[in-house]
PDB file of N, CA and C in Angstrom:
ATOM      1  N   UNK A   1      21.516  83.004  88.181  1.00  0.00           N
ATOM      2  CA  UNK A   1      21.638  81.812  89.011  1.00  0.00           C
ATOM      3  C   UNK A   1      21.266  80.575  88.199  1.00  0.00           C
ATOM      4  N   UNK A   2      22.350  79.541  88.462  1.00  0.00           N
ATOM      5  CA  UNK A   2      21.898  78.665  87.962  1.00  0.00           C
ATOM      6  C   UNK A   2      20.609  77.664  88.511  1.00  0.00           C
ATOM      7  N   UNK A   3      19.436  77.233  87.587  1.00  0.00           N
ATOM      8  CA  UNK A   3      18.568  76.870  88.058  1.00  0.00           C
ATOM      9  C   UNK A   3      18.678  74.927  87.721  1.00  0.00           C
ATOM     10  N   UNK A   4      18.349  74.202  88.755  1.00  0.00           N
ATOM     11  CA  UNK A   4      18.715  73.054  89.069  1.00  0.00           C
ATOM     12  C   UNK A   4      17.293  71.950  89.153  1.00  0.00           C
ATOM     13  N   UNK A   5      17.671  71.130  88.413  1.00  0.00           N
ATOM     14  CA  UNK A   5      16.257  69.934  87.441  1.00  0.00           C
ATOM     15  C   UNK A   5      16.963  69.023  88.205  1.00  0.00           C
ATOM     16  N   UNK A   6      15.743  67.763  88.853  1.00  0.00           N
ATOM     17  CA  UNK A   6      15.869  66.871  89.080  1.00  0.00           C
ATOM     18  C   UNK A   6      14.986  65.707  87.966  1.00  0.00           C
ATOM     19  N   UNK A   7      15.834  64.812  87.255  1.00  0.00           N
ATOM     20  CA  UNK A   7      15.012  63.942  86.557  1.00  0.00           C
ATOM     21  C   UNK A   7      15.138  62.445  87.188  1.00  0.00           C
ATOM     22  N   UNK A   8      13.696  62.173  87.198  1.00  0.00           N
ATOM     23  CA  UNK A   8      14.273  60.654  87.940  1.00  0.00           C
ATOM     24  C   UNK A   8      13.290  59.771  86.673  1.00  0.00           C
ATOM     25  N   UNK A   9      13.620  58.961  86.302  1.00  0.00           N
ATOM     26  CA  UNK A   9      13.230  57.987  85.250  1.00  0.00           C
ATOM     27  C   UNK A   9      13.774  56.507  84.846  1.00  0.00           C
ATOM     28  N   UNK A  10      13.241  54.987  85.358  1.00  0.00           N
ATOM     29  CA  UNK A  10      14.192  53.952  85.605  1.00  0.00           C
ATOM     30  C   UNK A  10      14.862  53.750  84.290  1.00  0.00           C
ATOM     31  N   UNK A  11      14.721  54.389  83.467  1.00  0.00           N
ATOM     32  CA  UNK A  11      15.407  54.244  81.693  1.00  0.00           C
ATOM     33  C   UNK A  11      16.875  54.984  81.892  1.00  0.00           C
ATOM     34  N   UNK A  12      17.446  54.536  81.815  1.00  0.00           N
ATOM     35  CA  UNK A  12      19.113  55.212  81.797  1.00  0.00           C
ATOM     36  C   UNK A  12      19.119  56.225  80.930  1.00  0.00           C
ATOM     37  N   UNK A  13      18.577  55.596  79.809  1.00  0.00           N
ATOM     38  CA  UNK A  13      18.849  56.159  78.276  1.00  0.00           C
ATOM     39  C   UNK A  13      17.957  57.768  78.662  1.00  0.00           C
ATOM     40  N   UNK A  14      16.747  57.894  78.679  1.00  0.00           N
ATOM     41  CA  UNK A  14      15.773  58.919  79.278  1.00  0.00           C
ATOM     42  C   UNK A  14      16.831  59.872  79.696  1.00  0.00           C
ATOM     43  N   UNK A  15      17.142  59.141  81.258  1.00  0.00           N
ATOM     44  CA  UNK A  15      18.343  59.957  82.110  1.00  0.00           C
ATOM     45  C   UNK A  15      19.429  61.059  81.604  1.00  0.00           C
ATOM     46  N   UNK A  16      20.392  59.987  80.528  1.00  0.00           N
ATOM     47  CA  UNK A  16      21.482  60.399  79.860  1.00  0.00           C
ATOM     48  C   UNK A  16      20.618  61.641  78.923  1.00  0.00           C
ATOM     49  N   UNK A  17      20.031  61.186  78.095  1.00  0.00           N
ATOM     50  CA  UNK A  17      19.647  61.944  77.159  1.00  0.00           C
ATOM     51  C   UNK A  17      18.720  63.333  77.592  1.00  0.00           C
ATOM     52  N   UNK A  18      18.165  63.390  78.862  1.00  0.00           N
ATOM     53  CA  UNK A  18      17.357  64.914  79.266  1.00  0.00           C
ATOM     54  C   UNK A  18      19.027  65.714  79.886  1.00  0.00           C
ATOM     55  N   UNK A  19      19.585  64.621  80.716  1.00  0.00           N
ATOM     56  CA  UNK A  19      20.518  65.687  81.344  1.00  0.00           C
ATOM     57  C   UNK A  19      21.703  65.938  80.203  1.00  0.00           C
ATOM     58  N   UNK A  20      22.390  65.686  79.327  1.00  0.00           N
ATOM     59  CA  UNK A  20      22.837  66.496  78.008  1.00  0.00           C
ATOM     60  C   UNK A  20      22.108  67.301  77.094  1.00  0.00           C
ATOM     61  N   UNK A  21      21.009  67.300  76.934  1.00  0.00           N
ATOM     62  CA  UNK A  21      19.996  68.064  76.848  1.00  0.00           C
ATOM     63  C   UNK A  21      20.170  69.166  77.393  1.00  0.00           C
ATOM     64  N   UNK A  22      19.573  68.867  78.638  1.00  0.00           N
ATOM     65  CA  UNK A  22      19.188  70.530  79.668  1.00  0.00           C
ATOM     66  C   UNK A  22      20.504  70.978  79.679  1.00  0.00           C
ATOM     67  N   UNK A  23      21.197  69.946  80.295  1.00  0.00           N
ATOM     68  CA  UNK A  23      22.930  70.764  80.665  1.00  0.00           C
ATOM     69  C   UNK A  23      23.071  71.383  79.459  1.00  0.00           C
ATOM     70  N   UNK A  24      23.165  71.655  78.017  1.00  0.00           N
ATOM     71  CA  UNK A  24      23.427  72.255  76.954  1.00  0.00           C
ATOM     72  C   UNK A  24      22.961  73.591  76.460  1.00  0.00           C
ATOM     73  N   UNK A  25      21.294  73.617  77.853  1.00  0.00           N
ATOM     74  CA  UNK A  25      20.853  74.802  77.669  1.00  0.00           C
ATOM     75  C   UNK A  25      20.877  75.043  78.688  1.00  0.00           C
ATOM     76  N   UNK A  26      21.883  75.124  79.478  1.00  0.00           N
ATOM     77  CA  UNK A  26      22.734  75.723  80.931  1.00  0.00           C
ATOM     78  C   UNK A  26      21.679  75.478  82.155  1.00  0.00           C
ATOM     79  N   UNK A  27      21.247  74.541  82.553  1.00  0.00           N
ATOM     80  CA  UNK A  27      20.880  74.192  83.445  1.00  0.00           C
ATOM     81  C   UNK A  27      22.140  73.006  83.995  1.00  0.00           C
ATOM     82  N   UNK A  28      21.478  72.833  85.741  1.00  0.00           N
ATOM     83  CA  UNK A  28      21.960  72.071  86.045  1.00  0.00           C
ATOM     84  C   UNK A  28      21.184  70.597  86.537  1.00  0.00           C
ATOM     85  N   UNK A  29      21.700  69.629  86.653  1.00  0.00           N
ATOM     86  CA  UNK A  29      20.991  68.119  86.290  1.00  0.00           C
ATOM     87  C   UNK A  29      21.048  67.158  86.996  1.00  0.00           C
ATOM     88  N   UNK A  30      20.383  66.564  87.831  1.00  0.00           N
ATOM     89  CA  UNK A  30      20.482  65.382  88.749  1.00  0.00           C
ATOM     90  C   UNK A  30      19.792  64.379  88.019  1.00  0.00           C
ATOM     91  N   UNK A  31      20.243  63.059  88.726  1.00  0.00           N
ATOM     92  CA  UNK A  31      18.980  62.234  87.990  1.00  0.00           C
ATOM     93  C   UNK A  31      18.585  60.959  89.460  1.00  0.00           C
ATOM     94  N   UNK A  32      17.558  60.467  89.276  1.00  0.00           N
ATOM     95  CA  UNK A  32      17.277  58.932  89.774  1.00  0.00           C
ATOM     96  C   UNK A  32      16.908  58.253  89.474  1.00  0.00           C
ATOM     97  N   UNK A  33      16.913  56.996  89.916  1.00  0.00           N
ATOM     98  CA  UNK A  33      16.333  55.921  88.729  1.00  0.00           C
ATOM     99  C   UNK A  33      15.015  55.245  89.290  1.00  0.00           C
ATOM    100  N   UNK A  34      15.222  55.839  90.987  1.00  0.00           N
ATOM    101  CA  UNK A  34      13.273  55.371  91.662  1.00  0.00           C
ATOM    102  C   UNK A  34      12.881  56.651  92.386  1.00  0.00           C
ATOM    103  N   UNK A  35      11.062  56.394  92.654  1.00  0.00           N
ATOM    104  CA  UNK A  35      10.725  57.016  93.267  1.00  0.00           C
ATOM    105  C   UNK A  35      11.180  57.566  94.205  1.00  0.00           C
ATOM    106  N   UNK A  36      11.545  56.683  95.208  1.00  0.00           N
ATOM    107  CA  UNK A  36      12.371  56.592  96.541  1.00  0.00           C
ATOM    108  C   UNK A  36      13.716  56.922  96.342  1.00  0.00           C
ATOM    109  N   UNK A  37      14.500  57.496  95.591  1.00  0.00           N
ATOM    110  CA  UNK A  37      15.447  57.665  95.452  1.00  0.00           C
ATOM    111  C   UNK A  37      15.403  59.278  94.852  1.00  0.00           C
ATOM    112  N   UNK A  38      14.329  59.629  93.701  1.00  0.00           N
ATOM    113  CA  UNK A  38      14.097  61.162  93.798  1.00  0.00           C
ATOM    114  C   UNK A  38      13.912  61.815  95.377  1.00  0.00           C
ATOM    115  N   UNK A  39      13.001  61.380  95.841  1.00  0.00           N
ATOM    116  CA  UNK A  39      12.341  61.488  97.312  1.00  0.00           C
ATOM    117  C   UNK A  39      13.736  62.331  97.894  1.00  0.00           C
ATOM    118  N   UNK A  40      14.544  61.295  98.454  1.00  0.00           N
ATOM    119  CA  UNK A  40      15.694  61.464  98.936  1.00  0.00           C
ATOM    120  C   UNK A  40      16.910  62.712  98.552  1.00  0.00           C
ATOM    121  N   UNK A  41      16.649  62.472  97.390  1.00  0.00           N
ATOM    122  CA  UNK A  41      17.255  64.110  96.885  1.00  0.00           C
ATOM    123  C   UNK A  41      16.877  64.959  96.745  1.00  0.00           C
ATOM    124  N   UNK A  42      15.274  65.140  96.706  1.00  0.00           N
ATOM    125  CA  UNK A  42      14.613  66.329  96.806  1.00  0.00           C
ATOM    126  C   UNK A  42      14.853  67.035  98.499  1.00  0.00           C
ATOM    127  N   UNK A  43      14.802  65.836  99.647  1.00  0.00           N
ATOM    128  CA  UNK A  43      14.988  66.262 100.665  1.00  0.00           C
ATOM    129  C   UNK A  43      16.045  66.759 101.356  1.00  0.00           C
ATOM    130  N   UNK A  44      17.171  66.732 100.474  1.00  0.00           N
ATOM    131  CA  UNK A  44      18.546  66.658 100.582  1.00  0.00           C
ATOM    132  C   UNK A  44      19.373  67.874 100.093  1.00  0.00           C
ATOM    133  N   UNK A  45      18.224  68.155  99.439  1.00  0.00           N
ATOM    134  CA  UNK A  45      19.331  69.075  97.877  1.00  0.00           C
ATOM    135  C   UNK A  45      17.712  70.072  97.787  1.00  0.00           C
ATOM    136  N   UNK A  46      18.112  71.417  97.000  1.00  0.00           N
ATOM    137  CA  UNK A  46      16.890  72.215  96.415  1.00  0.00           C
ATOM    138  C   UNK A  46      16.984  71.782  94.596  1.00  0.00           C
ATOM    139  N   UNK A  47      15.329  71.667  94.153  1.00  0.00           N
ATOM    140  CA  UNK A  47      15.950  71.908  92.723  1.00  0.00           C
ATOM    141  C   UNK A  47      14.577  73.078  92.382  1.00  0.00           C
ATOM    142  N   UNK A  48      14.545  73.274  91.348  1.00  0.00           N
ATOM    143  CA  UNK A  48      13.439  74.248  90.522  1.00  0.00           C
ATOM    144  C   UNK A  48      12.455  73.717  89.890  1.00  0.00           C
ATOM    145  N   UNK A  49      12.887  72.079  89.442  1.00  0.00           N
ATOM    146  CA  UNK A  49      11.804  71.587  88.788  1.00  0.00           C
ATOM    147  C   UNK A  49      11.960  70.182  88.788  1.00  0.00           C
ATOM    148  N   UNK A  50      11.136  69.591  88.877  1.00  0.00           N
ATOM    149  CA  UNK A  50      11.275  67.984  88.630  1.00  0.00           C
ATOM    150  C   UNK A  50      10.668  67.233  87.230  1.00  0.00           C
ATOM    151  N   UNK A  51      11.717  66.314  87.065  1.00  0.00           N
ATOM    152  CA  UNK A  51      10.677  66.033  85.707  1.00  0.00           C
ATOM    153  C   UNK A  51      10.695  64.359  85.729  1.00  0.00           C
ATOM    154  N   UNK A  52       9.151  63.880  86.211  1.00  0.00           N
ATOM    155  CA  UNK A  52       9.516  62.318  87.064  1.00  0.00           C
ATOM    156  C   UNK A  52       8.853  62.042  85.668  1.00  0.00           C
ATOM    157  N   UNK A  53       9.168  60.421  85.614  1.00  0.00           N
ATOM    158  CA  UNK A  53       8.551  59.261  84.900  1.00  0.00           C
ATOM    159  C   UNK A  53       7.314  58.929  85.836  1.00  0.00           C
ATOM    160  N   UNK A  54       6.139  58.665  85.206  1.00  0.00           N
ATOM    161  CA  UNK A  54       5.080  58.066  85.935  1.00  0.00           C
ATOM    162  C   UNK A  54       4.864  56.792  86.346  1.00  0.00           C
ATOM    163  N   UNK A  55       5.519  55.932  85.794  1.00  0.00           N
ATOM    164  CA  UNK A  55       5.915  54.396  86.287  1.00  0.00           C
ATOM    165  C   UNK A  55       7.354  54.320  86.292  1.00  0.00           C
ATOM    166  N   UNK A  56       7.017  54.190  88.031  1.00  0.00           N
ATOM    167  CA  UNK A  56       8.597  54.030  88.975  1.00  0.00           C
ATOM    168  C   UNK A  56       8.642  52.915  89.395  1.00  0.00           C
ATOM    169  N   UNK A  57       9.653  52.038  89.984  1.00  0.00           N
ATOM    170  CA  UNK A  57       9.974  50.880  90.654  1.00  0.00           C
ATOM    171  C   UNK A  57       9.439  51.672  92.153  1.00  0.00           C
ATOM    172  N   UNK A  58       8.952  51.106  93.063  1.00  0.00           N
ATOM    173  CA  UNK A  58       9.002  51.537  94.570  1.00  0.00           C
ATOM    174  C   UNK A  58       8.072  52.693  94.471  1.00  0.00           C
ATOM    175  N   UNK A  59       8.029  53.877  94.170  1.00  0.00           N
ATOM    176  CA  UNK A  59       6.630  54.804  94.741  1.00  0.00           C
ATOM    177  C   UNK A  59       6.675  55.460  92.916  1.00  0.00           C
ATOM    178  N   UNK A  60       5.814  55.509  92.462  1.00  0.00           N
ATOM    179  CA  UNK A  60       5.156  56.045  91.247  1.00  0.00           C
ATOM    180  C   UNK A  60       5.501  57.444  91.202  1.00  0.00           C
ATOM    181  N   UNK A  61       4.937  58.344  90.090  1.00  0.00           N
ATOM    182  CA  UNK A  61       5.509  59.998  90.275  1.00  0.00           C
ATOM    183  C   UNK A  61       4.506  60.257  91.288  1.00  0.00           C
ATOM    184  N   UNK A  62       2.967  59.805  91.053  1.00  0.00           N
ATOM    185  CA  UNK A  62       2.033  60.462  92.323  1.00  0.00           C
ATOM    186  C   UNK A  62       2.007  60.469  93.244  1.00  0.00           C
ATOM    187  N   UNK A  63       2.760  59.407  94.083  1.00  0.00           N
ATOM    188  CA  UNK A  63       3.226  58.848  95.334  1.00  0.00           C
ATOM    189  C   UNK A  63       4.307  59.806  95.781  1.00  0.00           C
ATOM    190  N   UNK A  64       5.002  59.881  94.952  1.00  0.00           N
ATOM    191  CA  UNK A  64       6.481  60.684  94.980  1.00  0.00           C
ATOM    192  C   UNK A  64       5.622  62.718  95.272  1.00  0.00           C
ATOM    193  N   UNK A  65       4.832  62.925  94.814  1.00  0.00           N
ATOM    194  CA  UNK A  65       4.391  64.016  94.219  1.00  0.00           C
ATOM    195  C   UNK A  65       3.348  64.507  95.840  1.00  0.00           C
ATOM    196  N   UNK A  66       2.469  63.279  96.435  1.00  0.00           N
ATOM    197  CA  UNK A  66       1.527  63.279  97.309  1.00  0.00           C
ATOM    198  C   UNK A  66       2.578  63.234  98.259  1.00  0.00           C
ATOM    199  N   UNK A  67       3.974  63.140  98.713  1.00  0.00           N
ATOM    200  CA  UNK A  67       4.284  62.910  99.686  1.00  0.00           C
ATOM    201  C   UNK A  67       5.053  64.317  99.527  1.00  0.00           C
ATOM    202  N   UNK A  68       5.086  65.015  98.607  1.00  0.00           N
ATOM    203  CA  UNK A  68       6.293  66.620  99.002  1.00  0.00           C
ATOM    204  C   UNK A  68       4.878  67.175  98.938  1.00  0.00           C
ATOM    205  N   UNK A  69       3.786  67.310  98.932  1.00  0.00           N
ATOM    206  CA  UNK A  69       2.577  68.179  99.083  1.00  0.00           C
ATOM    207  C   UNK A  69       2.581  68.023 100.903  1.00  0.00           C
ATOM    208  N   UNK A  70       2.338  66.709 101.175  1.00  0.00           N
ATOM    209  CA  UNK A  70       2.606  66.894 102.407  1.00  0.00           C
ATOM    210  C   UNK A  70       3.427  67.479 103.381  1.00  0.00           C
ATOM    211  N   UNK A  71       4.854  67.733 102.796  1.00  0.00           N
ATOM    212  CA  UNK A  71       5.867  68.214 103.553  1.00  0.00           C
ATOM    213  C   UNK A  71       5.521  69.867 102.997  1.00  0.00           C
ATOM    214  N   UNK A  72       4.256  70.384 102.241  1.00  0.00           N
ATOM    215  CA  UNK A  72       4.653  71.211 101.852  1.00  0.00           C
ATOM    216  C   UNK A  72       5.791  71.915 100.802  1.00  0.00           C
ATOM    217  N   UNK A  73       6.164  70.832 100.303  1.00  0.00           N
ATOM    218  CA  UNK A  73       7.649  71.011  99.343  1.00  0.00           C
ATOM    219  C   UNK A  73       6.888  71.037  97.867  1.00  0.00           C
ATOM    220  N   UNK A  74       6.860  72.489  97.271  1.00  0.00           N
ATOM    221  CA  UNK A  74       6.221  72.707  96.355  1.00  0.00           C
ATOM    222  C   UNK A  74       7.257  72.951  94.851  1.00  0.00           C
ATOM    223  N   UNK A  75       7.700  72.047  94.334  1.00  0.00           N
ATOM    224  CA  UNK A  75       8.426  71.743  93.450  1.00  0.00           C
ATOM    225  C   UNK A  75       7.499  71.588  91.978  1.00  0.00           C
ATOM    226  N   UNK A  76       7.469  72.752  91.019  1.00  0.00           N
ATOM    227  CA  UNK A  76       7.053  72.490  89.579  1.00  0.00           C
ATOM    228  C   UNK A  76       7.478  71.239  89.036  1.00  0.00           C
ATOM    229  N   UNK A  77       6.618  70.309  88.471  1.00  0.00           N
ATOM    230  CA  UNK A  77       6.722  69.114  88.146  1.00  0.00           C
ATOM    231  C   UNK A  77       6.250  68.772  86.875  1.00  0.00           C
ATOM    232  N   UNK A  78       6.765  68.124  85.898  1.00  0.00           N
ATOM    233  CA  UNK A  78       6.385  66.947  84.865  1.00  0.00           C
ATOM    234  C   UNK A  78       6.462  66.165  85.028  1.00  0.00           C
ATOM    235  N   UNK A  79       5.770  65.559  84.860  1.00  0.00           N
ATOM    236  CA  UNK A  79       4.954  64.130  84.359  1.00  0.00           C
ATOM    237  C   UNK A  79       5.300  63.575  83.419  1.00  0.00           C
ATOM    238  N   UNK A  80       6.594  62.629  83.643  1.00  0.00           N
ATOM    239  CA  UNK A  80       6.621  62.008  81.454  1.00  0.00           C
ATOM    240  C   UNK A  80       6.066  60.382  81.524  1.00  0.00           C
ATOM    241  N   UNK A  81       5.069  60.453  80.891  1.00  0.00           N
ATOM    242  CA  UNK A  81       4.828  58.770  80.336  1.00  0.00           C
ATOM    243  C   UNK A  81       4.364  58.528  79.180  1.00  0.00           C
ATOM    244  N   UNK A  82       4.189  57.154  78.981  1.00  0.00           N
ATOM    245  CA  UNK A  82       3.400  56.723  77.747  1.00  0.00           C
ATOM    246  C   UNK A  82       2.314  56.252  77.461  1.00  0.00           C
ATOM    247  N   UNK A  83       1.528  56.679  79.081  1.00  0.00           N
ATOM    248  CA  UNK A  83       0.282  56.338  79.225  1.00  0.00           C
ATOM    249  C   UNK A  83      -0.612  58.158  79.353  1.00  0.00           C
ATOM    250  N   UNK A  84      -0.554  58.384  78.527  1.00  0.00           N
ATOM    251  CA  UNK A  84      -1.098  59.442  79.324  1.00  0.00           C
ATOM    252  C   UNK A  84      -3.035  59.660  79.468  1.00  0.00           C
ATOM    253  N   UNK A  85      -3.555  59.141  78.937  1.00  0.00           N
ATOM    254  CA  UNK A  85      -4.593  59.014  79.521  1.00  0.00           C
ATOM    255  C   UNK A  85      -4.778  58.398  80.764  1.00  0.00           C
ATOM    256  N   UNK A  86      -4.481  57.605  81.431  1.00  0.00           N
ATOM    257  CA  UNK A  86      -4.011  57.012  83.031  1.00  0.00           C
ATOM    258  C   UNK A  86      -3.480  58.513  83.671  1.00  0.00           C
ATOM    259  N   UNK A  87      -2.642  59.219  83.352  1.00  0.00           N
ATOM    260  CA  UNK A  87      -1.840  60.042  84.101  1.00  0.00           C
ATOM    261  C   UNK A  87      -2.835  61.406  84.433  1.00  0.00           C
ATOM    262  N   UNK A  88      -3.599  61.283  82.882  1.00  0.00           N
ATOM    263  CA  UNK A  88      -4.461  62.569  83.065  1.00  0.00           C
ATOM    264  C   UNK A  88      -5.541  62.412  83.816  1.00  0.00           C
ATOM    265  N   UNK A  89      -6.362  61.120  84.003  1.00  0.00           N
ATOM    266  CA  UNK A  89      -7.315  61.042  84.731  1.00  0.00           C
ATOM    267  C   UNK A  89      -7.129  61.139  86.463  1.00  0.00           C
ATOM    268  N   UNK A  90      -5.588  60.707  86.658  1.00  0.00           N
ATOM    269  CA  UNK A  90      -5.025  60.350  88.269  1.00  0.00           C
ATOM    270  C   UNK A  90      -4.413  61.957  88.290  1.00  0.00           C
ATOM    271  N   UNK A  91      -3.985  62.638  87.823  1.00  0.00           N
ATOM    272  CA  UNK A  91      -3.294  63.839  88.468  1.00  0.00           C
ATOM    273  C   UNK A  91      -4.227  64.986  88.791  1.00  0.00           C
ATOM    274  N   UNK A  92      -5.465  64.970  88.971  1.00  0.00           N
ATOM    275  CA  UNK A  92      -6.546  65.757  89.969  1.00  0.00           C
ATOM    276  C   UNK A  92      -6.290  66.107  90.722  1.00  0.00           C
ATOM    277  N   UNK A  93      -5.614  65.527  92.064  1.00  0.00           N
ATOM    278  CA  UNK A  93      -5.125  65.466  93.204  1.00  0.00           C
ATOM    279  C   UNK A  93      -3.715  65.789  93.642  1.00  0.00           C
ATOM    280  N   UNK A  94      -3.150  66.287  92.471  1.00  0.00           N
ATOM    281  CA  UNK A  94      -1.624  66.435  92.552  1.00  0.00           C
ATOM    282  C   UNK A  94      -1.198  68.072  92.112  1.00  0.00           C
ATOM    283  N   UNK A  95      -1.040  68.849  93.435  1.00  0.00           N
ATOM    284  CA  UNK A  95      -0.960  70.250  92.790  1.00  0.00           C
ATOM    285  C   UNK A  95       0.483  70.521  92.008  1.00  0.00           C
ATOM    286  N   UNK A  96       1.242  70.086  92.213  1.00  0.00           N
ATOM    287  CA  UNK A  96       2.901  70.428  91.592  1.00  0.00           C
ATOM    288  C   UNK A  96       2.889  70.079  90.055  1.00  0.00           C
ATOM    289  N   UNK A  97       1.986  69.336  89.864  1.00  0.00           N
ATOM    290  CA  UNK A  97       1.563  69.023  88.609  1.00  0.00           C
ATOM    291  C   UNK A  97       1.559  70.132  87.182  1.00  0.00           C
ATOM    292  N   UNK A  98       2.723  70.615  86.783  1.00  0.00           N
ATOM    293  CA  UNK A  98       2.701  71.694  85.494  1.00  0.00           C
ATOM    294  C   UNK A  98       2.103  71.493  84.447  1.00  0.00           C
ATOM    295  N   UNK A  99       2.789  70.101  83.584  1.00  0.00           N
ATOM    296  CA  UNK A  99       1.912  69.849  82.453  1.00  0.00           C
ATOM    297  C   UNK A  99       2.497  67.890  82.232  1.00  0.00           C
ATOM    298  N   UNK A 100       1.906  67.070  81.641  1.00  0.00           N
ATOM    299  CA  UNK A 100       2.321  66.383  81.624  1.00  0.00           C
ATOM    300  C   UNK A 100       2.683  65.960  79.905  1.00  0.00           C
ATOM    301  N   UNK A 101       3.854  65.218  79.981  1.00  0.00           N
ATOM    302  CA  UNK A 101       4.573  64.739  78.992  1.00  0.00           C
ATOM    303  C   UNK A 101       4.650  63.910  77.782  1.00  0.00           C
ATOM    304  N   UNK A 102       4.167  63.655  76.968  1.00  0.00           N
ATOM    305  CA  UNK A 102       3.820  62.335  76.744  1.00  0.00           C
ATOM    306  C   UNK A 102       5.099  61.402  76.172  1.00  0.00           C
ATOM    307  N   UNK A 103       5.299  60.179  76.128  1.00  0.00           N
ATOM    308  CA  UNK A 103       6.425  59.827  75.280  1.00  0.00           C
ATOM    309  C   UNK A 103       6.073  59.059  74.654  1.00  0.00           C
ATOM    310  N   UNK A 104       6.965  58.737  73.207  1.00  0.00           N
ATOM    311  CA  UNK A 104       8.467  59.579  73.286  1.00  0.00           C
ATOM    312  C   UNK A 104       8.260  61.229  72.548  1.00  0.00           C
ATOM    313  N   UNK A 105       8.987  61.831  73.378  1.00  0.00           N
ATOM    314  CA  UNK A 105       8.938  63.522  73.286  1.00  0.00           C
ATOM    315  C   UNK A 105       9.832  64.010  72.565  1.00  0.00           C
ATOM    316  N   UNK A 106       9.495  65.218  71.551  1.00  0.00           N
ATOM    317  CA  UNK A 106      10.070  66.313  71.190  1.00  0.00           C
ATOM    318  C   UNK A 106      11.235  66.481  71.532  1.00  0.00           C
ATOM    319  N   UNK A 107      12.027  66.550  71.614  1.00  0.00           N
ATOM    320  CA  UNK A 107      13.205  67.456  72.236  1.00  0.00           C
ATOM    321  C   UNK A 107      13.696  68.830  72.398  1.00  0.00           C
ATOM    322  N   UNK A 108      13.154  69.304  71.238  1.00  0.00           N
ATOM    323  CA  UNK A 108      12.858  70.995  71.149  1.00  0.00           C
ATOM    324  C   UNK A 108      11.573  71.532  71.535  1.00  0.00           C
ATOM    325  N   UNK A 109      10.465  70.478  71.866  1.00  0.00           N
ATOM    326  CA  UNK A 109       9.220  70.913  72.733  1.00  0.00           C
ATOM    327  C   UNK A 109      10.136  70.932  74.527  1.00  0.00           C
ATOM    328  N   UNK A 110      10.518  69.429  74.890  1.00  0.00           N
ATOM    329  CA  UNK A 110      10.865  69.639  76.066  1.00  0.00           C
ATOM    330  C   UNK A 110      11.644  70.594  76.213  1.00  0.00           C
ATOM    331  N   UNK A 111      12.348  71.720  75.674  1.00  0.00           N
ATOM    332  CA  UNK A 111      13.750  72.736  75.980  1.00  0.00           C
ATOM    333  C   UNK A 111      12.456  73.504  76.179  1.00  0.00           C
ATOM    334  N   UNK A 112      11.446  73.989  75.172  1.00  0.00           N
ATOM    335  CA  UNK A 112      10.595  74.985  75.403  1.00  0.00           C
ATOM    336  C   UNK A 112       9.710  75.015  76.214  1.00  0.00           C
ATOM    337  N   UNK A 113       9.622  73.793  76.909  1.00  0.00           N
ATOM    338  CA  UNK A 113       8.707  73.596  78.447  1.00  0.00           C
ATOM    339  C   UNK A 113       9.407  73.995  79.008  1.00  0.00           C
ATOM    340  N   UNK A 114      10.205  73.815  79.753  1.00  0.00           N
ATOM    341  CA  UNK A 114      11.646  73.603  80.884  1.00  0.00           C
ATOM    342  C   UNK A 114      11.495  75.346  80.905  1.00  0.00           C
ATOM    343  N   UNK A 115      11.954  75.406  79.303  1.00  0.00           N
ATOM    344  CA  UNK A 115      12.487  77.326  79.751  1.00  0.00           C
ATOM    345  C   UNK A 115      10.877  77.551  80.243  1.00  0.00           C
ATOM    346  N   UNK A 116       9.845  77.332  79.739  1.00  0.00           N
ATOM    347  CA  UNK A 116       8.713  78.260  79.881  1.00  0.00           C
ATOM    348  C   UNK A 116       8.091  78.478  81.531  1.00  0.00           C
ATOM    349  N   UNK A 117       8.756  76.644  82.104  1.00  0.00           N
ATOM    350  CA  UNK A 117       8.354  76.885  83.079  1.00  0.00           C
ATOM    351  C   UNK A 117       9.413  77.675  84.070  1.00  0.00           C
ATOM    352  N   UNK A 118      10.700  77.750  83.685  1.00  0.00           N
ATOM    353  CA  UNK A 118      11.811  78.211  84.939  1.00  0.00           C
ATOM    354  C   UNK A 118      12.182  79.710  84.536  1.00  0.00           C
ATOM    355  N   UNK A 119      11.863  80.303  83.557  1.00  0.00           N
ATOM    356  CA  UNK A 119      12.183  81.769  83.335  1.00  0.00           C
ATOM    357  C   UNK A 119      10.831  82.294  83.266  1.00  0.00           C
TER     358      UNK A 119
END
């Protein structure tokens, strides 16, 4: 079965470049460009994993992250930013939380997250 990534990140470039990426190692790929706009497709659509930017226009990844805990919507998640000391001290409270990202990233680290976390 094919297993299905949602990336939401306001960088286009980010966007383009994870979903030719993943799609290459046979996943399948959504993207958004806000909080509020992952939100919406998570509620809409199933995926396996999310992989948010931590500074969003409109609700942040934790915002985004504290509101599917509430619905119970337990979606494996990354965290990509370029703050990551900020991210590591605030994600205490955030169980979907897998590992967080730092940027700019690897590209052959991120393939070996992704698989490690979905197989």
């Amino acid at each position: 079965m094919e297993k299905t990534i949602l990336v939401v990140d306001d960088q286009p470039g980010i966007c383009m470049l994870l979903t030719d990426i993943l799609t290459e190692e046979g996943y399948r790929v959504e993207t958004a460009n806000t909080g509020k706009e992952g939100l919406e497709k998570i509620n809409s659509s199933s995926f396996h994993l999310l992989m948010i930017d931590y500074h969003l226009p409109v609700l942040n990844a934790f915002e985004v992250l504290r509101q599917l805990e509430k619905t119970n919507n337990h979606i494996p998640s990354i965290v990509m930013t370029g703050m990551t000391e900020t991210v590591i001290r605030e994600k205490e409270d955030c169980n979907n939380i897998v590992t967080i990202l730092s940027k700019p990233f690897n590209i052959k680290e991120v393939c070996q997250l992704v698989h490690s976390i979905l197989n």
